[in-house]
C-alpha atoms as a PDB file:
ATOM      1  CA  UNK A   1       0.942  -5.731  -2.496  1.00  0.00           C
ATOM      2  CA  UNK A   2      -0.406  -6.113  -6.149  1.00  0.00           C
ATOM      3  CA  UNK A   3      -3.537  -6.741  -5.236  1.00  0.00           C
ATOM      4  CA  UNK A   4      -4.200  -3.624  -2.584  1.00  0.00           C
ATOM      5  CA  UNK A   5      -3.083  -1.743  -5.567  1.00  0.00           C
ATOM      6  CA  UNK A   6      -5.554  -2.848  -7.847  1.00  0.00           C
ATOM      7  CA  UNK A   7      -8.171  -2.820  -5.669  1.00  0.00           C
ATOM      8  CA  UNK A   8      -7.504   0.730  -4.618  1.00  0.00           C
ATOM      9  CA  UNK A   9      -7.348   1.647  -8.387  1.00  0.00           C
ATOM     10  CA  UNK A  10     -10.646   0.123  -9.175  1.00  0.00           C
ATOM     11  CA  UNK A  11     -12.433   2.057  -6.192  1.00  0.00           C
ATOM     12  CA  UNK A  12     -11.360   5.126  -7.736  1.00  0.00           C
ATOM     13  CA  UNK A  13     -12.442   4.425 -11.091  1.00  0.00           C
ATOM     14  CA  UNK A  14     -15.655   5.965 -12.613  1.00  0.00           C
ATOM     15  CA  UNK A  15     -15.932   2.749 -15.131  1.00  0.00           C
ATOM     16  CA  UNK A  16     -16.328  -0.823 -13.720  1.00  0.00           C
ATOM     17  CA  UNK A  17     -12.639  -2.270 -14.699  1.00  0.00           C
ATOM     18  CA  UNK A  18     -11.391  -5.857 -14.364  1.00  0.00           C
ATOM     19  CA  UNK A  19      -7.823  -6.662 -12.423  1.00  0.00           C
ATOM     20  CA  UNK A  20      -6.307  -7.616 -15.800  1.00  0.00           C
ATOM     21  CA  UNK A  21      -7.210  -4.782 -17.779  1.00  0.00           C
ATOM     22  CA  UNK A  22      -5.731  -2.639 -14.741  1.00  0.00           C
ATOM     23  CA  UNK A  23      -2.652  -4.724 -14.632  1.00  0.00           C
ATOM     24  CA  UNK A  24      -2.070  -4.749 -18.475  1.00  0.00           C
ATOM     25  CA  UNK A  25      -2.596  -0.870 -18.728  1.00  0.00           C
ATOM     26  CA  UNK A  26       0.259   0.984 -19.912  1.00  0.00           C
ATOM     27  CA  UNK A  27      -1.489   4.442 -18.239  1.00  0.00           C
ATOM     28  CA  UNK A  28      -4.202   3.819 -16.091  1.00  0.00           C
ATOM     29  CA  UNK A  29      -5.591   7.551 -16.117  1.00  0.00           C
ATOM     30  CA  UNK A  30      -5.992   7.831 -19.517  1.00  0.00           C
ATOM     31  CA  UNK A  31      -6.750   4.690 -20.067  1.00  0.00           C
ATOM     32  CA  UNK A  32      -9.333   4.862 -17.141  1.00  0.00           C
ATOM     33  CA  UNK A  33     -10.639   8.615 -17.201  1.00  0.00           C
ATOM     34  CA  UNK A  34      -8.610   8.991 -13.609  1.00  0.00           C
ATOM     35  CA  UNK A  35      -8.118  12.627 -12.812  1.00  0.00           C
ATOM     36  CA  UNK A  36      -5.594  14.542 -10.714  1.00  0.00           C
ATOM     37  CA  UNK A  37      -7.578  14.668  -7.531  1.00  0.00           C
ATOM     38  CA  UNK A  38      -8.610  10.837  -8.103  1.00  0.00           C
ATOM     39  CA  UNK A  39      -4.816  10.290  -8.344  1.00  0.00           C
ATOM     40  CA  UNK A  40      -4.097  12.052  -5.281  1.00  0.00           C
ATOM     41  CA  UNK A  41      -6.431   9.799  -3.212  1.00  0.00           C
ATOM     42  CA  UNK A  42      -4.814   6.729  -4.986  1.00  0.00           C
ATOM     43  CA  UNK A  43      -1.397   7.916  -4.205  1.00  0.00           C
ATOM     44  CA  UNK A  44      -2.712   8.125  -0.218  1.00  0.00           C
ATOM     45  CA  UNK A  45      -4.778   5.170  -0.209  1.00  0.00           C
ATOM     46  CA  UNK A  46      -1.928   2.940  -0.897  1.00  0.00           C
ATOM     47  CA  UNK A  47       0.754   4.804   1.259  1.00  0.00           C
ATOM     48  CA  UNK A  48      -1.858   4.898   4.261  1.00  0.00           C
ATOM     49  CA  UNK A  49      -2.681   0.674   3.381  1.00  0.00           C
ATOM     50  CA  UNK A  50       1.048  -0.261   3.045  1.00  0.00           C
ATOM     51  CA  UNK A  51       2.568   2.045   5.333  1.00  0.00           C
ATOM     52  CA  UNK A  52       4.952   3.315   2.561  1.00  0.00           C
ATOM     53  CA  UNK A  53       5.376   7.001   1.468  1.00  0.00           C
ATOM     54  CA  UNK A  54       6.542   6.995  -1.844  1.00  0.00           C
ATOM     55  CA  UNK A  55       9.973   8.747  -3.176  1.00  0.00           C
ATOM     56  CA  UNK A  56       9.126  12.463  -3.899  1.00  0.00           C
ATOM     57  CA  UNK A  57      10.724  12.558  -7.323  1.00  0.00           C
ATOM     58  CA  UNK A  58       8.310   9.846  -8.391  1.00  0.00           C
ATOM     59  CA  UNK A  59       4.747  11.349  -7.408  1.00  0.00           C
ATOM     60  CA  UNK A  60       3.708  12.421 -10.889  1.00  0.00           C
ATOM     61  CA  UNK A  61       0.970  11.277 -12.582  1.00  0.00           C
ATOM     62  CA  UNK A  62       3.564   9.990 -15.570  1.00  0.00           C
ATOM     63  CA  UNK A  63       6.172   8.325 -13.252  1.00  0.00           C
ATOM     64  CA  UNK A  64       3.174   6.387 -11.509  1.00  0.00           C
ATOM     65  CA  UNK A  65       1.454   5.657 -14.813  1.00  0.00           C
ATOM     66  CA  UNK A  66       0.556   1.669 -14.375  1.00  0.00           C
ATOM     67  CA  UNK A  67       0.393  -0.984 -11.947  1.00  0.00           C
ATOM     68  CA  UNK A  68       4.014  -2.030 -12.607  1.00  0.00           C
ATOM     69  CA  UNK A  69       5.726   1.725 -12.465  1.00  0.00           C
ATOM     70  CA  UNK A  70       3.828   1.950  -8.574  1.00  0.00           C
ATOM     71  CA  UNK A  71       4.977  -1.105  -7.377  1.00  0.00           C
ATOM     72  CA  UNK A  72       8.705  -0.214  -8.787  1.00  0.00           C
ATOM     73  CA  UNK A  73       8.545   2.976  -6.947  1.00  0.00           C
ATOM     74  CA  UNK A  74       7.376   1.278  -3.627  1.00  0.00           C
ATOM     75  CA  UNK A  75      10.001  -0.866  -4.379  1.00  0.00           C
ATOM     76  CA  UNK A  76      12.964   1.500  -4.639  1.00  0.00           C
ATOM     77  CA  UNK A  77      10.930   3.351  -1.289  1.00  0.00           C
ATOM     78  CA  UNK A  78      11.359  -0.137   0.461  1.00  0.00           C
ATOM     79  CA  UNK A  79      15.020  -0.306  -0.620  1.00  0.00           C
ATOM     80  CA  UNK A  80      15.880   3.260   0.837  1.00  0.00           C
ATOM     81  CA  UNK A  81      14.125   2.795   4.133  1.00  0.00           C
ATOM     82  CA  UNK A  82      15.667  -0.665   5.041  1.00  0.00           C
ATOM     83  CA  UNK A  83      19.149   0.976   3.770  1.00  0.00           C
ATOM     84  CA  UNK A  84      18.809   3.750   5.844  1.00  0.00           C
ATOM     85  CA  UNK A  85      18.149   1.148   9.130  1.00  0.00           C
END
C-alpha cells in the first residue's frame, strides 16, 4: 500500500522526488510545492487504486500531511469498514 502511495505522490509532484525523501517528509505539500487541487487528485488517486474512501474528518490537507498520517487514516478507514461487516 506504501508504495501506490508514493508513487501516486511523485506523479503529482512538479519536482522530480525520490521514495525516501517522500517517505521521510514531515508535510509533503510544503515540502513538495503540492497545491490544493494537486491534493485533491492525490486524495482520489489512492481511494480509486485501493478501493478505500477515506474517513471524512481526516481529508484536510494537515491531517493527510505525510506518507505515514495517509496510511494511518486508511488504516483507521480499513478498521471501520471490516467492523461494520
Amino acid at each position: 500500500m506504501k508504495e501506490i502511495i508514493i508513487q501516486i505522490i511523485k506523479n503529482n509532484c512538479y519536482d522530480v522526488v525520490g521514495d525516501d525523501e517522500i517517505i521521510n517528509s514531515n508535510n509533503i505539500y510544503d515540502d513538495y510545492a503540492i497545491d490544493s487541487l494537486s491534493f485533491i487528485n492525490i486524495i482520489m488517486e489512492i481511494e480509486s487504486e485501493l478501493g478505500i474512501s477515506f474517513p471524512d474528518e481526516y481529508l484536510s490537507m494537515d491531517m493527510l500531511s505525510s506518507v505515514e498520517n495517509i496510511c494511518n487514516a486508511l488504516g483507521v478507514s480499513i478498521k471501520n469498514t471490516n467492523e461494520a461487516l
